[in-house]
C-alpha atoms as a PDB file:
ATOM      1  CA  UNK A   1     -11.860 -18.842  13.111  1.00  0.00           C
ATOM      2  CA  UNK A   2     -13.751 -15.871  13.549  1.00  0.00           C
ATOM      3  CA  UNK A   3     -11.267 -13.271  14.404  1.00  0.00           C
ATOM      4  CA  UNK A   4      -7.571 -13.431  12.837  1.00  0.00           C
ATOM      5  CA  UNK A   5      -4.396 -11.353  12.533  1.00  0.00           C
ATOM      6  CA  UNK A   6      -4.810  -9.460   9.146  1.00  0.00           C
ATOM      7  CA  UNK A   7      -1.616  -7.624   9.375  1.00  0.00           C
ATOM      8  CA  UNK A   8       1.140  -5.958  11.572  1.00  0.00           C
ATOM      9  CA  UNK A   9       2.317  -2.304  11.642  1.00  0.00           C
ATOM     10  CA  UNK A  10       5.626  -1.074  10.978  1.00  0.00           C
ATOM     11  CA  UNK A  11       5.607   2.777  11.571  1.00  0.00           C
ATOM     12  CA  UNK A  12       7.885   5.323  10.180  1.00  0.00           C
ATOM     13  CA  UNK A  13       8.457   9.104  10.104  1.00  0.00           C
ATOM     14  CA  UNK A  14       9.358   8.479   5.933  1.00  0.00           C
ATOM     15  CA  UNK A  15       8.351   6.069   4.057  1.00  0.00           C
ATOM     16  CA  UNK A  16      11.387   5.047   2.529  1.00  0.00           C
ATOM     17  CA  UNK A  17      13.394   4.950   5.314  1.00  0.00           C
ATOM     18  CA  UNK A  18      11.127   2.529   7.083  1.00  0.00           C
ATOM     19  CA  UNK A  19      10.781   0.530   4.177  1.00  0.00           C
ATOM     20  CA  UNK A  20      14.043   0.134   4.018  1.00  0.00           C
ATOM     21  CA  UNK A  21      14.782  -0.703   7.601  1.00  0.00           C
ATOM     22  CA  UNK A  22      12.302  -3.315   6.974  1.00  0.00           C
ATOM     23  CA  UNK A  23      13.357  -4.977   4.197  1.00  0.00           C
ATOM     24  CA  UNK A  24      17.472  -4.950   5.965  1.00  0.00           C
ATOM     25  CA  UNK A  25      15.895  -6.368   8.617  1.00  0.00           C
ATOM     26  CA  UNK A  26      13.817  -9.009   7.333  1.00  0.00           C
ATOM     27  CA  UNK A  27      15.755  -9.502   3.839  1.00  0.00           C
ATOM     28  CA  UNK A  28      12.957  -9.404   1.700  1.00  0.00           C
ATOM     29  CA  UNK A  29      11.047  -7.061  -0.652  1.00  0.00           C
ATOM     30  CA  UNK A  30       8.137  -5.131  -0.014  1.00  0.00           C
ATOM     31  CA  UNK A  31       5.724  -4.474  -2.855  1.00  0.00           C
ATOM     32  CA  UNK A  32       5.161  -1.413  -4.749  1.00  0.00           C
ATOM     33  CA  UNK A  33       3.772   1.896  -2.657  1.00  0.00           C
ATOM     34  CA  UNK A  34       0.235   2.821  -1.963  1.00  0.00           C
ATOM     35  CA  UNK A  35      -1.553   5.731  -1.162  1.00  0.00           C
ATOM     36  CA  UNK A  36      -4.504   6.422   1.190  1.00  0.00           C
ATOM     37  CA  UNK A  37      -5.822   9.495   0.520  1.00  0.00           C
ATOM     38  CA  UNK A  38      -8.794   9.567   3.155  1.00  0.00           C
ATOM     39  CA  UNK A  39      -5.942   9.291   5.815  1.00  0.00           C
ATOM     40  CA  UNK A  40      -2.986  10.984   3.722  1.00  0.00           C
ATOM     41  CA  UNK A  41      -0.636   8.434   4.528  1.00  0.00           C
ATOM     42  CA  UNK A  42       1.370   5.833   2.126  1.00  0.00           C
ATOM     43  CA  UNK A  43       2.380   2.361   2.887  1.00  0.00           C
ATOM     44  CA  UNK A  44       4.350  -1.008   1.048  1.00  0.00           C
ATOM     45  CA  UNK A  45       3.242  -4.345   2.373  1.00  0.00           C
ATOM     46  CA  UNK A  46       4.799  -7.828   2.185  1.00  0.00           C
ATOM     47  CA  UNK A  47       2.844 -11.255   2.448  1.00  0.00           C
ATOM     48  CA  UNK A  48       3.375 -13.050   5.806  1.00  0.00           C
ATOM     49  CA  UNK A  49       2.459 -17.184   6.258  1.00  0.00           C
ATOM     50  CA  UNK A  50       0.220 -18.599   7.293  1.00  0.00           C
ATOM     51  CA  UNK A  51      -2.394 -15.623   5.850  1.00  0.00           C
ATOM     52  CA  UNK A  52      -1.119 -12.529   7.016  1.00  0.00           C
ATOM     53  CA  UNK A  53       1.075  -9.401   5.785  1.00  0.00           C
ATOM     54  CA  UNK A  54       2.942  -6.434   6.924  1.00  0.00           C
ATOM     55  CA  UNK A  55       3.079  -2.996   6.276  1.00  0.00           C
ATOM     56  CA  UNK A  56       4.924   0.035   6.262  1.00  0.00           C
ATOM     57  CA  UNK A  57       3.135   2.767   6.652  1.00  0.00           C
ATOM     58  CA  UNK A  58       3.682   6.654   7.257  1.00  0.00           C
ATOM     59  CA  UNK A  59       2.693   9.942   6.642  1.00  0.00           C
ATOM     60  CA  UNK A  60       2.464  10.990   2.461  1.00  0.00           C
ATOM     61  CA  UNK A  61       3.553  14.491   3.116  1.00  0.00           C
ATOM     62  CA  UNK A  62       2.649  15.337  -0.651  1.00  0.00           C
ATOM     63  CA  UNK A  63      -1.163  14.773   0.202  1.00  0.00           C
ATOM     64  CA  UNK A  64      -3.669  17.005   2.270  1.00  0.00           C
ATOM     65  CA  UNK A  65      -3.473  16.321   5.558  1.00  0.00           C
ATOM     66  CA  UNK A  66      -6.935  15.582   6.720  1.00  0.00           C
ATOM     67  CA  UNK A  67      -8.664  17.669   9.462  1.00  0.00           C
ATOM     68  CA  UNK A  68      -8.418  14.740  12.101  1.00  0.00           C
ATOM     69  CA  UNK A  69      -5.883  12.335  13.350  1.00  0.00           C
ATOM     70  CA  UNK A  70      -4.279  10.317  11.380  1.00  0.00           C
ATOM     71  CA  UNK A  71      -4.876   6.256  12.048  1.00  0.00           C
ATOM     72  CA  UNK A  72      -1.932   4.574  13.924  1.00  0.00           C
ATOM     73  CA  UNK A  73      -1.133   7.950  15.616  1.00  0.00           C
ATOM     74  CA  UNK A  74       1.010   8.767  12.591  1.00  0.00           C
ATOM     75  CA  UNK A  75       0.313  12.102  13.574  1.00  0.00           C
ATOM     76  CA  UNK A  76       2.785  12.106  16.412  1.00  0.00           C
ATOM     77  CA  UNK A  77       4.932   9.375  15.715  1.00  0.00           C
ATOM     78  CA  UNK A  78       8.674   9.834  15.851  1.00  0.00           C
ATOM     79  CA  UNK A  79      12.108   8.617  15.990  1.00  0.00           C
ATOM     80  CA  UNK A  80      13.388   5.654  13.681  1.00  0.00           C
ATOM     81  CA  UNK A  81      11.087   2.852  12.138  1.00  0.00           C
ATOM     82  CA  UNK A  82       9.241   0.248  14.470  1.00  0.00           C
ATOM     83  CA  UNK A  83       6.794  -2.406  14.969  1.00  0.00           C
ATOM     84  CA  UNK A  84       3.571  -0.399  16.907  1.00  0.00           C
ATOM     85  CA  UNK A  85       0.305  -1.938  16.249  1.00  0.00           C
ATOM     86  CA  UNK A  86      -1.604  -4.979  15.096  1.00  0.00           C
ATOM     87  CA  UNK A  87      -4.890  -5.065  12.935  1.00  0.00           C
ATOM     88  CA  UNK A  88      -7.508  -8.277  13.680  1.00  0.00           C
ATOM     89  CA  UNK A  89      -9.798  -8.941  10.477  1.00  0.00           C
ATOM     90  CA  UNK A  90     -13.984  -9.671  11.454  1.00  0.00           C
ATOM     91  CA  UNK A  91     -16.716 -11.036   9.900  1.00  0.00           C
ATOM     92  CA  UNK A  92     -19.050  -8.599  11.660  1.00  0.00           C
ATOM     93  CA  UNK A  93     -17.071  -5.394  12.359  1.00  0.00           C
ATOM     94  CA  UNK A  94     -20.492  -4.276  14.419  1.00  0.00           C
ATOM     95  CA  UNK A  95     -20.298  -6.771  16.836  1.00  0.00           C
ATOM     96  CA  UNK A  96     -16.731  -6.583  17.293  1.00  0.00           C
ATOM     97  CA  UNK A  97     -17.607  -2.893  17.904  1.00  0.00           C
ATOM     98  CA  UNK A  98     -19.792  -4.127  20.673  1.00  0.00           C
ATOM     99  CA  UNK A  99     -17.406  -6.238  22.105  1.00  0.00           C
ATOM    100  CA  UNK A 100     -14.269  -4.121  22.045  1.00  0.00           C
ATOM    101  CA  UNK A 101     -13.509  -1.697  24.673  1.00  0.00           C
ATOM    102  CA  UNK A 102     -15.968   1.803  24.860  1.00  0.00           C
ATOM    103  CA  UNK A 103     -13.032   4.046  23.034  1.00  0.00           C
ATOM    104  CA  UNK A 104     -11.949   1.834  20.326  1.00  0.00           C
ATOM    105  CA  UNK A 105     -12.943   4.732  17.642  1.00  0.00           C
ATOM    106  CA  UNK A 106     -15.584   4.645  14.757  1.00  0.00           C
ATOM    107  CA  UNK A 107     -16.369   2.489  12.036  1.00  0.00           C
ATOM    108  CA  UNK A 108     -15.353   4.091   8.519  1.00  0.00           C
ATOM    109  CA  UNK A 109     -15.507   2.612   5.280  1.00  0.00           C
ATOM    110  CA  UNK A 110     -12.134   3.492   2.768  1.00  0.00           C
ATOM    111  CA  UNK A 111     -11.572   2.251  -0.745  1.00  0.00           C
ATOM    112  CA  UNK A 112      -8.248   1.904  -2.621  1.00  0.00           C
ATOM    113  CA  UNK A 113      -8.542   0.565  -6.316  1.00  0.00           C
ATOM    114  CA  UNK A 114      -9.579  -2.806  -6.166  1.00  0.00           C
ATOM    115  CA  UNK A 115      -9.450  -2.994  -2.837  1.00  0.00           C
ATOM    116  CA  UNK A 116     -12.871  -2.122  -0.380  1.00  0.00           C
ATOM    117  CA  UNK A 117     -12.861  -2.007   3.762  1.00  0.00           C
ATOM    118  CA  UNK A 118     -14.179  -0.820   6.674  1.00  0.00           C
ATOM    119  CA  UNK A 119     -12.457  -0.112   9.192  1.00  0.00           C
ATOM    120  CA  UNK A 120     -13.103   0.887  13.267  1.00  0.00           C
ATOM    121  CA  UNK A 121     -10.380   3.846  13.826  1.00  0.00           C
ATOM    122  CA  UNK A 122     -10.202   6.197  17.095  1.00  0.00           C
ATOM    123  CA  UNK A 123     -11.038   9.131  17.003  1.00  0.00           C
ATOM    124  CA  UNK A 124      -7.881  10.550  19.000  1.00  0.00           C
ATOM    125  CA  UNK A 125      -5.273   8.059  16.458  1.00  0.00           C
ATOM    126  CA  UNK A 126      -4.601   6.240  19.578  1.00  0.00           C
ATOM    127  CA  UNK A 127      -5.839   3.119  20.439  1.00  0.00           C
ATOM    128  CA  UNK A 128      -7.115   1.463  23.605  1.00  0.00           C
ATOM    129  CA  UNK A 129      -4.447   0.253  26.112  1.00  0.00           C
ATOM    130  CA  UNK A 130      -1.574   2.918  24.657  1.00  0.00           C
ATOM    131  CA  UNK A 131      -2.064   1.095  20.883  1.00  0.00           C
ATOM    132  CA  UNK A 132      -1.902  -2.463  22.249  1.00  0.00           C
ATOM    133  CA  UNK A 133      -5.456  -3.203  20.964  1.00  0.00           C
ATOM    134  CA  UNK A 134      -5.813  -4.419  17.615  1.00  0.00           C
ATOM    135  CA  UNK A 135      -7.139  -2.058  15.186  1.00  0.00           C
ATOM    136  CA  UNK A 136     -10.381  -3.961  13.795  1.00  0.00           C
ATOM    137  CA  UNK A 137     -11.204  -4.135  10.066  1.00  0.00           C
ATOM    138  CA  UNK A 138     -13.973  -5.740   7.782  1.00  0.00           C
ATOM    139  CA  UNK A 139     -12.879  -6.935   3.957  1.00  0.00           C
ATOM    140  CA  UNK A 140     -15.537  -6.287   1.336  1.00  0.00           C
ATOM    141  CA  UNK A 141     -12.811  -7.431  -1.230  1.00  0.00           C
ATOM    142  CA  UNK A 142     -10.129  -9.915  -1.406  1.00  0.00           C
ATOM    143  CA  UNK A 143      -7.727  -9.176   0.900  1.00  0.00           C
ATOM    144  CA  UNK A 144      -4.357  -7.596   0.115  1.00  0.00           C
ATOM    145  CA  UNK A 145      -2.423 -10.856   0.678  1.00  0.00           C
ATOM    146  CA  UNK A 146      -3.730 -12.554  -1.986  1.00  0.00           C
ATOM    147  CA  UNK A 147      -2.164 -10.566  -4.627  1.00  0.00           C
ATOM    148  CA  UNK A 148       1.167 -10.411  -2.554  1.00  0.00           C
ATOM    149  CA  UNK A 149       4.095 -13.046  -3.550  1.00  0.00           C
ATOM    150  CA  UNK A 150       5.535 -15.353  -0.522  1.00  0.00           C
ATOM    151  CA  UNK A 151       8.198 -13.813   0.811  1.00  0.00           C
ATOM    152  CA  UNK A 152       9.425 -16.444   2.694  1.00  0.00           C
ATOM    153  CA  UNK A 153       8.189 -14.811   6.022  1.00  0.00           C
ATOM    154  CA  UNK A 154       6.395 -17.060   8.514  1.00  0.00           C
ATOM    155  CA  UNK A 155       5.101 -14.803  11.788  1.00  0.00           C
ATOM    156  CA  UNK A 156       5.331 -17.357  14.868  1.00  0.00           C
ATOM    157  CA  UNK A 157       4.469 -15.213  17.767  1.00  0.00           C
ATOM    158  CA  UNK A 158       3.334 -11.897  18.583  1.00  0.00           C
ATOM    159  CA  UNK A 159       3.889 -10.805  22.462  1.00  0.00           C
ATOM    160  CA  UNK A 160       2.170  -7.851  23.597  1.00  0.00           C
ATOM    161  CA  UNK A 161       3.384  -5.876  26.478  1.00  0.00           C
ATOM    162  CA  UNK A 162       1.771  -3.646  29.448  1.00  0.00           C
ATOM    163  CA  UNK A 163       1.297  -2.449  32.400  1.00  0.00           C
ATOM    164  CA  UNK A 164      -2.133  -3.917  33.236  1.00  0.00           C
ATOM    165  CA  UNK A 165      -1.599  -7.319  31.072  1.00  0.00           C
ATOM    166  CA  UNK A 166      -4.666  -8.659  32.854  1.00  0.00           C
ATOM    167  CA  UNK A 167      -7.220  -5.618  32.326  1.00  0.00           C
ATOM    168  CA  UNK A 168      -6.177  -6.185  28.113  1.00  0.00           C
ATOM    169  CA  UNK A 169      -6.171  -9.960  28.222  1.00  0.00           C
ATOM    170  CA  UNK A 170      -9.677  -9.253  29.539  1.00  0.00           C
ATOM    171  CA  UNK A 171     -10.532  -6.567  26.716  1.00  0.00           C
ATOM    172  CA  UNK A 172      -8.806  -9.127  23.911  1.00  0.00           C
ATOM    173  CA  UNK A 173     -10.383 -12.560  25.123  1.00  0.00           C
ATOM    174  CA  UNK A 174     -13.343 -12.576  22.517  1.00  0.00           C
ATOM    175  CA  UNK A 175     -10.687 -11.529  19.631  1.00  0.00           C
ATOM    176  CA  UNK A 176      -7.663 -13.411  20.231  1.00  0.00           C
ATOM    177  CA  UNK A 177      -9.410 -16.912  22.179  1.00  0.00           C
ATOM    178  CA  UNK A 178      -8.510 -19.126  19.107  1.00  0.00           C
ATOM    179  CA  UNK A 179      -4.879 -17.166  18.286  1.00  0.00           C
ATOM    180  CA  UNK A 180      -2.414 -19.123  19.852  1.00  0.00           C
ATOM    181  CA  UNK A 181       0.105 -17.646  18.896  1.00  0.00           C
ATOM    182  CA  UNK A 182      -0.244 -13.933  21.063  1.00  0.00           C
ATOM    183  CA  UNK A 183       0.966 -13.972  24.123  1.00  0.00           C
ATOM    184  CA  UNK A 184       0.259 -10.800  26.710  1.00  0.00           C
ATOM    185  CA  UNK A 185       2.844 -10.364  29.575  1.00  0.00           C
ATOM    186  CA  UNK A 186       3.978  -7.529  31.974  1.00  0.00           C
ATOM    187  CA  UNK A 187       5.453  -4.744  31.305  1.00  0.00           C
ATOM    188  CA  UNK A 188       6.037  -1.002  32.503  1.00  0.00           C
ATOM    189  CA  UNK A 189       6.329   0.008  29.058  1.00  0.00           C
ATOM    190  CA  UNK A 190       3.467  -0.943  26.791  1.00  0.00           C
ATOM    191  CA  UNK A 191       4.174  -2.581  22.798  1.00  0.00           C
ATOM    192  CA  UNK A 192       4.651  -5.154  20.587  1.00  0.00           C
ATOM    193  CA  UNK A 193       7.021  -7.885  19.879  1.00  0.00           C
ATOM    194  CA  UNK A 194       6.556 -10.345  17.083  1.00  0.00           C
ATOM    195  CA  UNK A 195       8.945 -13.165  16.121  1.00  0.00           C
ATOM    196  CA  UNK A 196       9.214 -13.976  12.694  1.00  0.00           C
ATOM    197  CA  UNK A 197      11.071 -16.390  10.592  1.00  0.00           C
ATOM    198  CA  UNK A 198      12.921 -14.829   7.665  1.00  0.00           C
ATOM    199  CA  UNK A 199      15.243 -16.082   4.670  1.00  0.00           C
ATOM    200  CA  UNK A 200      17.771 -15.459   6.685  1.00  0.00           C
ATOM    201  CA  UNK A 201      16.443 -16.986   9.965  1.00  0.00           C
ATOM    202  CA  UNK A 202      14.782 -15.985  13.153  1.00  0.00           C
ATOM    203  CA  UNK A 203      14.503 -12.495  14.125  1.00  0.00           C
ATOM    204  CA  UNK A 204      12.358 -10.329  16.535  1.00  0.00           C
ATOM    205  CA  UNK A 205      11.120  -7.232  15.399  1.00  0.00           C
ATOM    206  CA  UNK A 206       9.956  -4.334  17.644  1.00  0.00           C
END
């Protein structure tokens, strides 16, 4: 399959408050914390079947903030810990470039110990269709969920919601054609649901 879910996006304002809001919710660990310095945020991530993950992410308020937005909007995100974006892994990040919508942001290339990526980020932090398009990244290492322990997590469906569901299926159709799992409905108020099984059952996390 050419395009895949790499990982979902759990938000927070603190890092330790949203990685604990995670792990209540989801009963589970996340991994130890990790540092982006290019983007001065930190994150904890937890292995998701069938070959995914999720992260926690947020603002590390102990690094230099850099002189342009933040990826993920961190920038001006607020209020308690939530679900708010998806990332889609390609084989050819410049012809997903191609194919994605004009304002999808500019391909950068990060590196975090052993781990090497490029990613396409906007330059504004926000994402087309208010964050509902996937962020798009390339792997020139093994990718993070190898090294992460099974959690017991299994992500089932992720539903996408906005106001123009048929302009995004549109903009997603060459990324998401084999994913049957996403499902894009109506909505006045655009985001992301995904349903994942946990140890302790079914839960839907937004």
């Amino acid at each position: 399959m050419p395009y895949r879910i790499d990982h979902l996006v759990i938000s927070a304002a603190d890092l330790q408050q949203g990685k604990e809001w995670a792990e209540g919710l989801l009963d589970v660990e996340f991994g130890p914390r990790g540092v982006h310095p290019d983007m001065g945020t930190q994150n904890h991530l937890v292995a998701m079947r069938p070959d995914a993950y999720l992260e926690v992410i947020a603002p590390d308020h102990d690094a230099l903030r850099p002189d342009y937005p933040r990826w993920f909007d961190l920038d001006n995100f607020g209020g308690p810990p939530r679900l708010t974006h998806w990332v889609v892994s390609c084989p050819d990040l410049e012809e997903a470039w191609e194919l994605a919508p004009a304002n999808v942001g500019r391909i950068l290339s990060f590196r975090r110990g052993d781990y090497a990526w490029r990613m396409i980020v906007p330059e504004t932090g926000v994402l087309p269709f208010d964050d509902c398009f996937p962020a798009l990244i390339e792997w020139h290492s093994p990718r993070p969920v190898r090294a992460l322990p099974d959690a017991g997590l299994l992500m089932r469906r992720l539903k996408i919601s906005h106001p123009e569901p048929d302009a995004l299926r549109a903009a997603l159709s060459p990324f998401v054609a084999a994913m049957e799992h996403v499902r894009i409905v109506q909505s006045d108020t655009p985001g992301l649901t995904a349903e994942i099984s946990t140890p302790s059952g079914e839960i839907w996390i937004a």
